[in-house]
N, C-alpha and C. Protein backbone atom coordinates (compact mmCIF):
# COMPACT_ATOMS: atom_id res chain seq x y z
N UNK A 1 0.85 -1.17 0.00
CA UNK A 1 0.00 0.00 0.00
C UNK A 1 0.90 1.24 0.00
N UNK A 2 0.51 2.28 -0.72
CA UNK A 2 1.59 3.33 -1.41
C UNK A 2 1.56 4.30 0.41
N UNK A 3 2.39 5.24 0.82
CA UNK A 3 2.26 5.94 2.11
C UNK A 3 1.94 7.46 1.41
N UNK A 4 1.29 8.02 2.49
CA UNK A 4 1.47 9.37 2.25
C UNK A 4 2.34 10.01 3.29
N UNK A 5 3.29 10.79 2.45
CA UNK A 5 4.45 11.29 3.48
C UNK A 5 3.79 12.26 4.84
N UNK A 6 4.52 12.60 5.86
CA UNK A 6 3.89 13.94 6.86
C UNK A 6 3.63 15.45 5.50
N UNK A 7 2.91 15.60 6.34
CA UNK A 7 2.88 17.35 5.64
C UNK A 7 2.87 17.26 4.15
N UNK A 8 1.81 16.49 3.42
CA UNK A 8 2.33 16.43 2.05
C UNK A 8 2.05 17.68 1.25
N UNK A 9 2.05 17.92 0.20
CA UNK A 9 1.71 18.50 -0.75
C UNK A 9 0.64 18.61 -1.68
N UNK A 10 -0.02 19.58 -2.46
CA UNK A 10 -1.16 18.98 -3.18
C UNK A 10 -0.73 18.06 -3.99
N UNK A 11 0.76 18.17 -4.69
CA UNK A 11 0.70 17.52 -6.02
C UNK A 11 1.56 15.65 -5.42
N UNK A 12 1.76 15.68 -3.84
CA UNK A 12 1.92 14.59 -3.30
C UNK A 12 0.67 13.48 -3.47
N UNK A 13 -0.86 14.39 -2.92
CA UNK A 13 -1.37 13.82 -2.88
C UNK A 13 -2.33 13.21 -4.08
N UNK A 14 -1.71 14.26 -5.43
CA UNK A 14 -2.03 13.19 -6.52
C UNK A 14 -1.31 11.98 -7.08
N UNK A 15 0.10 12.51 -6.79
CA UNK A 15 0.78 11.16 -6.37
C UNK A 15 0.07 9.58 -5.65
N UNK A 16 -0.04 10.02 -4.37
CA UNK A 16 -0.54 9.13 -3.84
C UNK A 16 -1.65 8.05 -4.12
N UNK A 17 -2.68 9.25 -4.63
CA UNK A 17 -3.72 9.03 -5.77
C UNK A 17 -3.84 7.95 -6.60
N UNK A 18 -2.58 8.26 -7.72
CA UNK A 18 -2.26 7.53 -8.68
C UNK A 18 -1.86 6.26 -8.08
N UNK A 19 -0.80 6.37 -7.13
CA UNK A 19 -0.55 4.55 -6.93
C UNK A 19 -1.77 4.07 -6.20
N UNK A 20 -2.65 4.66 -5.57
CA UNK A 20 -3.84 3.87 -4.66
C UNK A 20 -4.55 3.63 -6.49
N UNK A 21 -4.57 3.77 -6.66
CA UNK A 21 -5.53 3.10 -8.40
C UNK A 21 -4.71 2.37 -9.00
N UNK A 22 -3.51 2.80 -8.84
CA UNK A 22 -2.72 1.29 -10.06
C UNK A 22 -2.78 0.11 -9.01
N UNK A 23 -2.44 -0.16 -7.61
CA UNK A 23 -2.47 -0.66 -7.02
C UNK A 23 -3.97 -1.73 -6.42
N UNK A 24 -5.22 -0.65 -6.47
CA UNK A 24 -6.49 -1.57 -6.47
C UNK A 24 -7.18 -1.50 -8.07
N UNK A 25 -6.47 -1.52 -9.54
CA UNK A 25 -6.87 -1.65 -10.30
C UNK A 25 -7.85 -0.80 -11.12
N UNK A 26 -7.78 0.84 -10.70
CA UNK A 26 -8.86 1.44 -11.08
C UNK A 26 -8.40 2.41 -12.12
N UNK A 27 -6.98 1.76 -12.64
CA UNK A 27 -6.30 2.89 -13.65
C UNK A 27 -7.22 2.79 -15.06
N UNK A 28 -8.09 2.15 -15.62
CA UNK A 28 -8.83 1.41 -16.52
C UNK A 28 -10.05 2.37 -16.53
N UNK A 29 -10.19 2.59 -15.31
CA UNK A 29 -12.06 3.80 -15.06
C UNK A 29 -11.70 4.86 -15.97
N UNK A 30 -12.46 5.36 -17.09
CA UNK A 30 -12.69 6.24 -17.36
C UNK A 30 -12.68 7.74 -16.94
N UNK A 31 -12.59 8.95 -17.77
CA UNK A 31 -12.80 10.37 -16.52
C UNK A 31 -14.48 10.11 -16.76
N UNK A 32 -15.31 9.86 -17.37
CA UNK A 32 -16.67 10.28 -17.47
C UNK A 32 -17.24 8.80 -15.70
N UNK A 33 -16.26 7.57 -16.07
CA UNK A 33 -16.74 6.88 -15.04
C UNK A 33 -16.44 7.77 -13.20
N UNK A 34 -15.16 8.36 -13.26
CA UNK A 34 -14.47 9.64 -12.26
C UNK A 34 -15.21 10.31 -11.76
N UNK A 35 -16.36 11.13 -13.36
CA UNK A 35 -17.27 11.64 -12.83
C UNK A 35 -18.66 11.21 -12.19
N UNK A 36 -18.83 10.63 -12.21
CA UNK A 36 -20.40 9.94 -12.18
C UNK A 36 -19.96 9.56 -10.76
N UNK A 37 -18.79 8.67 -10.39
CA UNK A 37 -18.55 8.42 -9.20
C UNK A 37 -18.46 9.20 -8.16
N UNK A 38 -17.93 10.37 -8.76
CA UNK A 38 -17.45 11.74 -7.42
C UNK A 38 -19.34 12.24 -7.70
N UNK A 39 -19.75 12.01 -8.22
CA UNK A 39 -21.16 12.80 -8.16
C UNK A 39 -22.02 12.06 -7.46
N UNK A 40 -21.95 10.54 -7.55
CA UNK A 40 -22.78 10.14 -5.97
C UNK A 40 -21.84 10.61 -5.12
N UNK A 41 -20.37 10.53 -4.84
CA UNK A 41 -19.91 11.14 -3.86
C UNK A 41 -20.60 12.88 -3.18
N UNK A 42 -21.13 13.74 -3.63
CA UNK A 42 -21.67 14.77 -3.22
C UNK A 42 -22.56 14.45 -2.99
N UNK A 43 -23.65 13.87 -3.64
CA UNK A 43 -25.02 12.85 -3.48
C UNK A 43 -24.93 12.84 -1.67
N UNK A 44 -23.60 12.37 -1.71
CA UNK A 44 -23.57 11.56 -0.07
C UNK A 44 -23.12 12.59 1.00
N UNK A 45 -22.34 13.43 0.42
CA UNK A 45 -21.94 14.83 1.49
C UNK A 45 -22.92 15.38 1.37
N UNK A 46 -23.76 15.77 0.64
CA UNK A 46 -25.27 16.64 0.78
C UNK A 46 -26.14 15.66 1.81
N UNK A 47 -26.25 14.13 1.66
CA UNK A 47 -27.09 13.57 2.87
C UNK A 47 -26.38 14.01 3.92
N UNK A 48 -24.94 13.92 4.07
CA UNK A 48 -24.35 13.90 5.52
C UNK A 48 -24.58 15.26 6.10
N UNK A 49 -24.09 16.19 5.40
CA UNK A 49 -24.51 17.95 5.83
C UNK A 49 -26.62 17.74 6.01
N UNK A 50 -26.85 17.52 5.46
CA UNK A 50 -28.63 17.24 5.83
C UNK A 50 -29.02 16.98 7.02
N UNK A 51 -28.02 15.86 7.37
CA UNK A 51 -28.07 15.22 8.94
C UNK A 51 -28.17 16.29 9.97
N UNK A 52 -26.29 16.43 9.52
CA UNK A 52 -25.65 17.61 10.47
C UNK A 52 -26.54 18.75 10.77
N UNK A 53 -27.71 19.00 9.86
CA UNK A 53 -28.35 20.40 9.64
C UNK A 53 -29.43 20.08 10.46
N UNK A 54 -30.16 18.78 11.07
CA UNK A 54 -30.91 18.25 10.88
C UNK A 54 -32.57 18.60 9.97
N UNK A 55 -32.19 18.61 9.26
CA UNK A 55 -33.01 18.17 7.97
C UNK A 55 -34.13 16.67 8.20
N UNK A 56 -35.21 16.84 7.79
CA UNK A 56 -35.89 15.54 7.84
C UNK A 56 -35.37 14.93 6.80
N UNK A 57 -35.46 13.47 7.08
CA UNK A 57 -34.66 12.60 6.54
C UNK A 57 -35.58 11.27 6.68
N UNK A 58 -35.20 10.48 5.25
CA UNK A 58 -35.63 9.14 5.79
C UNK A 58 -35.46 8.32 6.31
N UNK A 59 -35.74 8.21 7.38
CA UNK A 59 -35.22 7.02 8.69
C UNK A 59 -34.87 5.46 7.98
N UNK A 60 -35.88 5.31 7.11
CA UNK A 60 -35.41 3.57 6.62
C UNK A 60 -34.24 4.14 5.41
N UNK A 61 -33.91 4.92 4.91
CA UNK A 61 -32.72 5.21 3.75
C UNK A 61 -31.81 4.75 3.94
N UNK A 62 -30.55 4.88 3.17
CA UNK A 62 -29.29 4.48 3.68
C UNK A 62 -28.71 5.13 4.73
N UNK A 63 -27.65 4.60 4.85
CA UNK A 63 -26.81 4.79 6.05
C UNK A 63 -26.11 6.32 5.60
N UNK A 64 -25.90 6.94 6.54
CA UNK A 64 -24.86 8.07 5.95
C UNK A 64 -24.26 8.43 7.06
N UNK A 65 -22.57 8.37 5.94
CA UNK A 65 -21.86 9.11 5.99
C UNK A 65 -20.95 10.27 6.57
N UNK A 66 -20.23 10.05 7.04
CA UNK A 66 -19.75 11.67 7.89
C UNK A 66 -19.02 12.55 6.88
N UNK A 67 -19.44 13.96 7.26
CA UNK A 67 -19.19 14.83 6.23
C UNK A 67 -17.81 14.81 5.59
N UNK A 68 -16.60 14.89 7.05
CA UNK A 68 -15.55 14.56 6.74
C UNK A 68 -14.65 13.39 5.80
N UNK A 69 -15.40 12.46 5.59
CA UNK A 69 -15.17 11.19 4.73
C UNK A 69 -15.87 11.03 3.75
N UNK A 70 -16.65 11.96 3.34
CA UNK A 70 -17.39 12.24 2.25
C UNK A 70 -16.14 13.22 1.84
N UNK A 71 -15.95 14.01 1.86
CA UNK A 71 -15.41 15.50 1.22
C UNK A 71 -13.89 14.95 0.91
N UNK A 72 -13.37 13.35 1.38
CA UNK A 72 -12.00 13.04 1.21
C UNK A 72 -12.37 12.47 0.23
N UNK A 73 -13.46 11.61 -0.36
CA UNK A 73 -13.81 10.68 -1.29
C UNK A 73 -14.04 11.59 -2.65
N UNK A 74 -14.61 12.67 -2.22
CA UNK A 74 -14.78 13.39 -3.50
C UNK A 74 -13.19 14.59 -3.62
N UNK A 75 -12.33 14.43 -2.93
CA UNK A 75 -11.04 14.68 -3.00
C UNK A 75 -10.43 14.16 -3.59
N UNK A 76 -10.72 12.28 -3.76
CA UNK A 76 -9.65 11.21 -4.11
C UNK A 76 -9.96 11.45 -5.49
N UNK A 77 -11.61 11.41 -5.64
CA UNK A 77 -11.59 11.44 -7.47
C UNK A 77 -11.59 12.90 -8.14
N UNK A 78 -11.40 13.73 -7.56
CA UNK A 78 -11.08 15.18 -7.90
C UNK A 78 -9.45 15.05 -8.30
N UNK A 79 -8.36 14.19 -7.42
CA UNK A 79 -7.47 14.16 -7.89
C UNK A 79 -7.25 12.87 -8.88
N UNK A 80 -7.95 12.45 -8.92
CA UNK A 80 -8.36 11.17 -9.90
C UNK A 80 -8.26 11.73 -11.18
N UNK A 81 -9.28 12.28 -11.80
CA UNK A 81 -9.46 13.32 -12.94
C UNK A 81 -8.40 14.26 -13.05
N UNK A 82 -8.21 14.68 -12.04
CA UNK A 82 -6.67 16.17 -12.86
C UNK A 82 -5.86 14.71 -12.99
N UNK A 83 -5.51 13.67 -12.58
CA UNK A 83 -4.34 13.03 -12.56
C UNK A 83 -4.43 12.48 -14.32
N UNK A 84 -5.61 11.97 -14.94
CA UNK A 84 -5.54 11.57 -16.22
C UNK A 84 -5.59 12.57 -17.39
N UNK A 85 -5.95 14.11 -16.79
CA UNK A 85 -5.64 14.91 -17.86
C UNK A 85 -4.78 15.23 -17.76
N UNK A 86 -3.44 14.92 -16.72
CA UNK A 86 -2.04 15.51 -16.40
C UNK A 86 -2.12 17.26 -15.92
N UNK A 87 -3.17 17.36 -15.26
CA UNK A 87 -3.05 18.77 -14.37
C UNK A 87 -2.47 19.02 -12.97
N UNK A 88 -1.80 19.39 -12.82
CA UNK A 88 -0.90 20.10 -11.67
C UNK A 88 -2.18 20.89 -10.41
N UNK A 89 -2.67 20.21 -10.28
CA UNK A 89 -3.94 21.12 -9.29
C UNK A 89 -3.33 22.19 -8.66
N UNK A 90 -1.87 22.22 -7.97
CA UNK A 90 -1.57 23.31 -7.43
C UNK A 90 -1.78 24.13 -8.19
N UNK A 91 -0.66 23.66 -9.33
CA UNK A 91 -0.86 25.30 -10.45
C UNK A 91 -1.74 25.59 -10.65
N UNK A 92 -2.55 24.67 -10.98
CA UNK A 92 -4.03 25.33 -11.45
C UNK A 92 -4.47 26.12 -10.70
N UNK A 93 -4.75 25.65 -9.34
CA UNK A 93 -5.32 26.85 -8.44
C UNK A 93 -4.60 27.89 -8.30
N UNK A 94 -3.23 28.16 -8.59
CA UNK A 94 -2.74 29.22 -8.46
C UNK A 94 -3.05 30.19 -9.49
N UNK A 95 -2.71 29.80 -10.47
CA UNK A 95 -3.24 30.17 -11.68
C UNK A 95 -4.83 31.36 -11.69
N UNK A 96 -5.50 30.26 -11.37
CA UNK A 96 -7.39 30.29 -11.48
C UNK A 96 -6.87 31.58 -10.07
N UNK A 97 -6.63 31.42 -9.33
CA UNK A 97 -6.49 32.27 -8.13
C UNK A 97 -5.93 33.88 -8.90
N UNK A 98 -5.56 34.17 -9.31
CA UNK A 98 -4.43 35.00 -9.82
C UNK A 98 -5.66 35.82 -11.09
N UNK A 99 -6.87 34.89 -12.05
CA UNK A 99 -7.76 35.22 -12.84
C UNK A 99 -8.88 35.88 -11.26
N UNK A 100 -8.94 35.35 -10.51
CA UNK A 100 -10.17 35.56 -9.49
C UNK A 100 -9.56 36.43 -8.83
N UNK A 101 -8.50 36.93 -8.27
CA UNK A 101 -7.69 38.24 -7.71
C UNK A 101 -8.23 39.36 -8.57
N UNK A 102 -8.35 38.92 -10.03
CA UNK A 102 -8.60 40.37 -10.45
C UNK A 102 -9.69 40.96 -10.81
N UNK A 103 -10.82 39.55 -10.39
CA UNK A 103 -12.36 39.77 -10.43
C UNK A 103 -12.83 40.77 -9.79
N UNK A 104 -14.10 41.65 -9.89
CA UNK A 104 -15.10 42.55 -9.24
C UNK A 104 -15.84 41.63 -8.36
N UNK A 105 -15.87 41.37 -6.96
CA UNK A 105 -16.36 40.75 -6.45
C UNK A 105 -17.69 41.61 -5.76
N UNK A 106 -18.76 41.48 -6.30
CA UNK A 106 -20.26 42.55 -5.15
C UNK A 106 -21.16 42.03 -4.83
């Protein structure tokens, strides 16, 4: 099983990413399969925040979720997807950060 170092990095943890999928076989998934997957993943952080909110809910439904382990799952395939288009998420956000610095925000 691949480690994640102390204190990693963003572009560590697409690292990490990548060997947790070559390793349980998920280098083969598609980005459209990436997506569909990280989208029940929110599916499931929207039940868990529902909870947290308490929101009525259906008592016989599934089980859910803690918000925190929801928001890592849709982390893993967030870096899932930049990892097969070869995007640098740091940069990117730095980047995208740097276009939104110079936005009119009101």
């Amino acid at each position: 099983m691949p480690s994640l170092k102390e204190q990693p990095t963003l572009n560590d943890f697409q690292q990490y990413v990548h060997a947790l999928e070559e390793e349980r076989g998920f280098t083969e998934q598609t980005v459209l399969m990436k997506c569909l997957l990280m989208g029940e993943e929110v599916g499931e952080l929207f039940r868990a925040i529902r909870k947290q909110e308490h929101i009525k809910m259906d008592k016989n439904g599934t089980q859910v979720g803690a918000i925190d382990e929801e928001l890592v799952d849709i982390f893993i395939y967030l870096c899932a997807i930049a990892n097969r288009y070869d995007i640098d998420l740091e940069e990117a956000f730095r980047q995208k950060e740097i276009k939104n610095s110079q936005r009119r925000w009101e």
